[in-house]
Protein backbone atom coordinates (compact mmCIF):
# COMPACT_ATOMS: atom_id res chain seq x y z
CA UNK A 1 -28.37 151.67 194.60
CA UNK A 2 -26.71 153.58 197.12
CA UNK A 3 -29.65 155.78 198.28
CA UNK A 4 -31.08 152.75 199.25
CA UNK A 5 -27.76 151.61 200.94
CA UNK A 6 -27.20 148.54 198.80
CA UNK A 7 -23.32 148.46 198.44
CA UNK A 8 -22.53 146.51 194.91
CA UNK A 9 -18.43 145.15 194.83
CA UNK A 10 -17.04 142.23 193.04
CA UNK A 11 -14.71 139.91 194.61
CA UNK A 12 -12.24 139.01 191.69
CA UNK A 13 -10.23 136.31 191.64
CA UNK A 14 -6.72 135.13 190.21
CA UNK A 15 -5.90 131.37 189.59
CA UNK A 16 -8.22 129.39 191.27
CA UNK A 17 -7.63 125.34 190.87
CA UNK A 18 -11.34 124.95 189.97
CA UNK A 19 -13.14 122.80 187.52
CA UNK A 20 -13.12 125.70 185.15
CA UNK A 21 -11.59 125.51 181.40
CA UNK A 22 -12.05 121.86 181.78
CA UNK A 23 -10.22 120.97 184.72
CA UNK A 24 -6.90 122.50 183.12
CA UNK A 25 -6.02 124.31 186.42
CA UNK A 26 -5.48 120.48 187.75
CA UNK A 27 -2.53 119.93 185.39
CA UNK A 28 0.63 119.50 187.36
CA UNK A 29 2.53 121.19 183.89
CA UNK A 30 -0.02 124.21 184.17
CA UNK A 31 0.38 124.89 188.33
CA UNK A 32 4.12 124.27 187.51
CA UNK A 33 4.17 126.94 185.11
CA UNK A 34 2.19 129.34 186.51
CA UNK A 35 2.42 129.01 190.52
CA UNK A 36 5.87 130.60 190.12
CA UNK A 37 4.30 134.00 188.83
CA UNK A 38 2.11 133.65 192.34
CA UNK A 39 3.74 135.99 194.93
CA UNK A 40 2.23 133.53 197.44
CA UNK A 41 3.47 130.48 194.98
CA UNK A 42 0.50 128.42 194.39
CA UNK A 43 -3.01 128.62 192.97
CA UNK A 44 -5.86 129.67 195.40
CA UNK A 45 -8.54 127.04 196.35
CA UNK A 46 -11.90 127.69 196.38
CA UNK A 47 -12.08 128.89 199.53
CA UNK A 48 -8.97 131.36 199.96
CA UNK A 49 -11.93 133.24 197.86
CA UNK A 50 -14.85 132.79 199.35
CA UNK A 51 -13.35 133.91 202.50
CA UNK A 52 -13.75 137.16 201.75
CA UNK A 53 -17.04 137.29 201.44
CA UNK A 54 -17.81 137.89 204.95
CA UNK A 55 -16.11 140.72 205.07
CA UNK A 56 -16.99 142.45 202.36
CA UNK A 57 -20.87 142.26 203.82
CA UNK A 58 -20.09 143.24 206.99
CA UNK A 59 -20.66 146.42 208.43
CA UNK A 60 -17.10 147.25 208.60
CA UNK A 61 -16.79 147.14 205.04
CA UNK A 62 -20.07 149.93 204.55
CA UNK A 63 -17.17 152.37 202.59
CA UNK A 64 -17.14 150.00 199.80
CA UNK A 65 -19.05 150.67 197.06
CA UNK A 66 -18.52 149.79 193.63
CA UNK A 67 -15.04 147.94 194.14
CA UNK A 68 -13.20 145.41 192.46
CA UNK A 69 -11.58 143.22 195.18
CA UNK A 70 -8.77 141.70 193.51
CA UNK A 71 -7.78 138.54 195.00
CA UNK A 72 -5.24 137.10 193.25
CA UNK A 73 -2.57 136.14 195.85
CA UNK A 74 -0.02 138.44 193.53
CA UNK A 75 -0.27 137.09 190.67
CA UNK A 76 2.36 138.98 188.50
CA UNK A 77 3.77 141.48 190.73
């Protein structure tokens, strides 16, 4: 793809409170137990991902090809 300049990256995200799994990311036991293994100390919403996005297709961001964009507010560090 990149001869024909289509860049190809993945944005990849941590905890997300989403309706995903069933809705278990909107348990008040699971964010309990797992926001404290969040550098940042909470799940991300929907849009702390979809933020990126944006950037990733701008111009600025023409090096990037073939990355893995882990957003996962440091999850596990």
């Amino acid at each position: 793809m990149a001869e024909r300049s289509i860049r190809v990256n993945t944005l990849m995200g941590g905890a997300v409170l989403t309706d995903f799994g069933g809705g278990i990311m909107h348990s008040p036991e699971v964010q309990q137990l797992s926001a404290h293994t969040i550098a940042q100390g909470r799940f991300a919403m929907p849009d702390d991902i979809t933020a990126a996005v944006p950037a990733v297709l701008s111009d600025s961001f023409q090096w990037a090809t073939g990355a893995i964009l882990d957003l996962f507010g440091g999850q596990s560090l």
